[in-house]
C-alpha atoms as a PDB file:
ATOM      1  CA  UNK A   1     -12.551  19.623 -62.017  1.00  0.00           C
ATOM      2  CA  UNK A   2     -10.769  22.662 -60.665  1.00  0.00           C
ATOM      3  CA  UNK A   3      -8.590  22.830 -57.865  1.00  0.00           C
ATOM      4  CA  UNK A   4     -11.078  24.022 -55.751  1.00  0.00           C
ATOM      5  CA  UNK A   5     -13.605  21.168 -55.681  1.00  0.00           C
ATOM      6  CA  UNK A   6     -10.463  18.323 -55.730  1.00  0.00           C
ATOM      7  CA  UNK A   7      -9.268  20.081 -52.374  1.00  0.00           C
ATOM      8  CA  UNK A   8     -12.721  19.652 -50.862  1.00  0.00           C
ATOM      9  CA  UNK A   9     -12.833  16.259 -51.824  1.00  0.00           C
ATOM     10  CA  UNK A  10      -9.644  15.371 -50.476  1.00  0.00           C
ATOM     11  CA  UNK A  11     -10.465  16.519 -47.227  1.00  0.00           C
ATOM     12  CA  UNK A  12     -13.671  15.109 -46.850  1.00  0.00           C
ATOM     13  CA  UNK A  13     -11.826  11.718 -47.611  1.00  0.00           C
ATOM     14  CA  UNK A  14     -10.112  12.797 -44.253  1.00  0.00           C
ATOM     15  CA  UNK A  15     -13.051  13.540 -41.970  1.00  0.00           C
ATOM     16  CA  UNK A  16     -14.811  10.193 -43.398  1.00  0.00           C
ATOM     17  CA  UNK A  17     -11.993   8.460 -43.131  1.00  0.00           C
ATOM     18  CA  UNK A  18     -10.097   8.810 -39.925  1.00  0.00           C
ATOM     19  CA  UNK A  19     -10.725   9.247 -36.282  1.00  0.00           C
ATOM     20  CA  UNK A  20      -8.749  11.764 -34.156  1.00  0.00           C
ATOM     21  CA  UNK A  21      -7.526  11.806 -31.055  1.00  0.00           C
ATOM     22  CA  UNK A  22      -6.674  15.122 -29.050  1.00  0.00           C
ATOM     23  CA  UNK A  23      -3.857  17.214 -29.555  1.00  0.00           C
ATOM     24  CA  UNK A  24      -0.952  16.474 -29.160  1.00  0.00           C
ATOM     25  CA  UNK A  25       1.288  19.824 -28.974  1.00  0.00           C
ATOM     26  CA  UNK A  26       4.408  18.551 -28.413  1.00  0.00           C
ATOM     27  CA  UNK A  27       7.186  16.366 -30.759  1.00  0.00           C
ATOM     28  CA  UNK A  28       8.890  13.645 -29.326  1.00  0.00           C
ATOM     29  CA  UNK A  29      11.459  13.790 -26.853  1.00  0.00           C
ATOM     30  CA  UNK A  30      13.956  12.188 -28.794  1.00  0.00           C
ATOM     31  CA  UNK A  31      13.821  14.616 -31.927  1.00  0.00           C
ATOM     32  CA  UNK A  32      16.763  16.866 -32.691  1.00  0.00           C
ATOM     33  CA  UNK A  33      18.027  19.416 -34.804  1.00  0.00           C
ATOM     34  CA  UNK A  34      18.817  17.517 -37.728  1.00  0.00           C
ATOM     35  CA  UNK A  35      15.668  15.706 -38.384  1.00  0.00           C
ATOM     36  CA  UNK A  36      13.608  17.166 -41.520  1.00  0.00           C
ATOM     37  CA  UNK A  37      10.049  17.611 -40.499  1.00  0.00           C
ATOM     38  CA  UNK A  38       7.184  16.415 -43.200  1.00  0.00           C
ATOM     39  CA  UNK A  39       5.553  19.723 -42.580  1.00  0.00           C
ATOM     40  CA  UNK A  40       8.762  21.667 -44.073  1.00  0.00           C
ATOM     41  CA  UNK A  41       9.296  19.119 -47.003  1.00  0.00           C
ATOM     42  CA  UNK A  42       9.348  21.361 -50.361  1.00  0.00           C
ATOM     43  CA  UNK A  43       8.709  18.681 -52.333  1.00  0.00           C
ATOM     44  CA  UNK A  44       5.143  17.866 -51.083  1.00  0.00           C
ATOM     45  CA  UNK A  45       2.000  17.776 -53.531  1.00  0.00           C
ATOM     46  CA  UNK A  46      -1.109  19.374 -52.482  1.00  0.00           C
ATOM     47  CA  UNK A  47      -2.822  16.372 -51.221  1.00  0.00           C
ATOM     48  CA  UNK A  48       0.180  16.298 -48.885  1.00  0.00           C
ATOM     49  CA  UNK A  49       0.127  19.659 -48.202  1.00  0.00           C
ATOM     50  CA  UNK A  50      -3.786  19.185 -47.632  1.00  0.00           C
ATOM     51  CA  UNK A  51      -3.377  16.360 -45.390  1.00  0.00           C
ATOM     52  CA  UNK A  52      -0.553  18.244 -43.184  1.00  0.00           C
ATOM     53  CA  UNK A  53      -2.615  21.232 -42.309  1.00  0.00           C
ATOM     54  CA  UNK A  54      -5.644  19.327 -41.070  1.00  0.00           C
ATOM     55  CA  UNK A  55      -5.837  18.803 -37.440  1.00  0.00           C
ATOM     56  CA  UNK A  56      -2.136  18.712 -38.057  1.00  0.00           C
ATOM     57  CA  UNK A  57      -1.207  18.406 -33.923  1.00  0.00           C
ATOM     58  CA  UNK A  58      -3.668  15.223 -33.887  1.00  0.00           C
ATOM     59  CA  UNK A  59      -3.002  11.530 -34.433  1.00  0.00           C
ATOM     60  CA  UNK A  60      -5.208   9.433 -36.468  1.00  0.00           C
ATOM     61  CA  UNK A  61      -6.613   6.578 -36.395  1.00  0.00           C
ATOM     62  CA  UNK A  62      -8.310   3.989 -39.396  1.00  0.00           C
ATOM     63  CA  UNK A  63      -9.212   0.544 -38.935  1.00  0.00           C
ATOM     64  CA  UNK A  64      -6.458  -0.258 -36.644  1.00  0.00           C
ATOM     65  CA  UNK A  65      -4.075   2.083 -38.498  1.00  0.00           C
ATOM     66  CA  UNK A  66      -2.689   4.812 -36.066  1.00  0.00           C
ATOM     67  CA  UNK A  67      -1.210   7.460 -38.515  1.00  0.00           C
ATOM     68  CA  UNK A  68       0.930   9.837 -36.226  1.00  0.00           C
ATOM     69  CA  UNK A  69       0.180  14.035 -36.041  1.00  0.00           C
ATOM     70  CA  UNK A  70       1.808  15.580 -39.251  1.00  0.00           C
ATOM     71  CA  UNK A  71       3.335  18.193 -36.914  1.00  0.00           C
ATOM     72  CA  UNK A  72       5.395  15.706 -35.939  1.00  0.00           C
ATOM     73  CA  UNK A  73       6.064  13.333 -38.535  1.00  0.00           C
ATOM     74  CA  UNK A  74       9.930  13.615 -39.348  1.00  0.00           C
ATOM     75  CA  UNK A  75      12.455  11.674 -41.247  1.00  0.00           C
ATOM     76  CA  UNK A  76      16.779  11.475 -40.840  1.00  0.00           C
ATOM     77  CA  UNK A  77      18.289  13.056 -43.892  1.00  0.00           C
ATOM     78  CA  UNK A  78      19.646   9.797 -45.023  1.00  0.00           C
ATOM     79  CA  UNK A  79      16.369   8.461 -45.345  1.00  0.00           C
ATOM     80  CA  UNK A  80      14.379   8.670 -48.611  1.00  0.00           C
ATOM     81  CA  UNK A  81      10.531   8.334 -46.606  1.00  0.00           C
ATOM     82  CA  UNK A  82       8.476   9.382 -43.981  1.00  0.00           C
ATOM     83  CA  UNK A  83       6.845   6.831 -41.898  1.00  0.00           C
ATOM     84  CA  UNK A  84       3.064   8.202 -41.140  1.00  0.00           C
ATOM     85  CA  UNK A  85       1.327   5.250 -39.984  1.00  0.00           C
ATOM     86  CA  UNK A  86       1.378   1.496 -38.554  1.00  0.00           C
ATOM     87  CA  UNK A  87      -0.805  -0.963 -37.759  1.00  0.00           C
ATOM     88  CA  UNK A  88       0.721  -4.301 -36.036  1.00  0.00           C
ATOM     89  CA  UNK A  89       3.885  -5.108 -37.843  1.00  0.00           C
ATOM     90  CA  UNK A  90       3.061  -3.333 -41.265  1.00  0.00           C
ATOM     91  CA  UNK A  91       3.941   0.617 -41.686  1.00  0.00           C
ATOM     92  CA  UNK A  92       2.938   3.482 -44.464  1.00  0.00           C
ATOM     93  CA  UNK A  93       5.913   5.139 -45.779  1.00  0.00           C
ATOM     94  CA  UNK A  94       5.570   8.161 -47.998  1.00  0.00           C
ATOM     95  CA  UNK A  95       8.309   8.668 -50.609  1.00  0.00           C
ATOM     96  CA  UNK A  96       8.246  12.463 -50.915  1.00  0.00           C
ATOM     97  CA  UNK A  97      10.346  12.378 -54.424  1.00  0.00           C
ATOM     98  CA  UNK A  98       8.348   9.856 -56.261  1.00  0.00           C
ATOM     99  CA  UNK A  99       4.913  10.771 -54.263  1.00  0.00           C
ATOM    100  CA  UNK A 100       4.306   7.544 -54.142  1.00  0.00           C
ATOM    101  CA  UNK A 101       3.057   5.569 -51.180  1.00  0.00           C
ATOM    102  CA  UNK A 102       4.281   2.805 -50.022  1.00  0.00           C
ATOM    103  CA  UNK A 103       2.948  -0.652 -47.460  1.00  0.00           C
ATOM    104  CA  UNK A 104       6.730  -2.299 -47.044  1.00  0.00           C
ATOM    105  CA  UNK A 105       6.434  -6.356 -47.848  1.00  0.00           C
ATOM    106  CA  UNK A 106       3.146  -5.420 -50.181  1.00  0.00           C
ATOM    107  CA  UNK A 107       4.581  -4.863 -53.484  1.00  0.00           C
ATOM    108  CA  UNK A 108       1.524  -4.426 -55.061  1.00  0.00           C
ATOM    109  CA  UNK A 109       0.971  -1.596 -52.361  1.00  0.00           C
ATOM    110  CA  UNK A 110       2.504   1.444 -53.983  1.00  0.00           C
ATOM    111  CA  UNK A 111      -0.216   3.833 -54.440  1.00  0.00           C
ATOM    112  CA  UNK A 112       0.236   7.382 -56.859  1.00  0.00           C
ATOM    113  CA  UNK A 113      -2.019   9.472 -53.976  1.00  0.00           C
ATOM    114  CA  UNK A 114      -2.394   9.010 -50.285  1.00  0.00           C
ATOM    115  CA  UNK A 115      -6.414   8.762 -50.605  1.00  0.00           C
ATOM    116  CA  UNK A 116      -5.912   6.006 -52.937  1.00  0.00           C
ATOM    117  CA  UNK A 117      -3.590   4.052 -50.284  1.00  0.00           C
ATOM    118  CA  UNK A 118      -6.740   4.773 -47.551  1.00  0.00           C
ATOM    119  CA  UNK A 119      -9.422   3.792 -50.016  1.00  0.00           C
ATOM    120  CA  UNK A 120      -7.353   0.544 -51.142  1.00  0.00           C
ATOM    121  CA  UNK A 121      -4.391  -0.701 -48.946  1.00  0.00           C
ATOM    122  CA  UNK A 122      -5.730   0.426 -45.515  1.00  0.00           C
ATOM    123  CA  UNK A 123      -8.661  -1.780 -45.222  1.00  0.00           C
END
């Protein structure tokens, strides 16, 4: 399969997958200068990258999961993850250096790709 066809398939995952809300233009007031935005990560994999660019000012939402805009998806650099979604008291962290995914208190919930943690963990 070329690289071509995988990206199309990854992003039809995402428009079967989630609902969006509207956009949402602005970050949070409480980010500052030394936050490290997912978007500017160099370590990302194309799904990531993928997943970042579409609708990327627009929260999502998947069986109770909210999964917050990419745009504005940060982390603190002491911090080894990004935290993209929640639902109740469970969350989604991304591990940018293992690009793994990750449901906290789930151990068998580490997932290689991020479609494979919305096809398996997030329903």
């Amino acid at each position: 399969m070329n690289i071509h066809t995988k990206a199309k398939q990854i992003v039809s995952t995402f428009s079967k997958t989630f609902g969006l809300s509207e956009e949402i233009p602005e970050p949070s007031s409480w980010w500052s200068e030394e936050m490290q935005m997912l978007e500017d990560d160099p370590s990302l994999n194309i799904e990531m990258r993928l997943y970042i660019e579409w609708e990327p000012f627009k929260e999502r939402t998947a069986n109770g999961w909210t999964f917050y805009a990419p745009h504005h998806v940060f982390k603190l650099p002491k911090e080894d993850h990004y935290l993209l979604g929640q639902k109740n008291e469970k969350w989604i962290l991304y591990y940018p250096k293992t690009h793994t995914w990750k449901i906290p208190g789930f151990p068998t919930e580490t997932k290689r790709t991020f479609v494979e943690i919305l096809e398996n963990s997030v329903y």
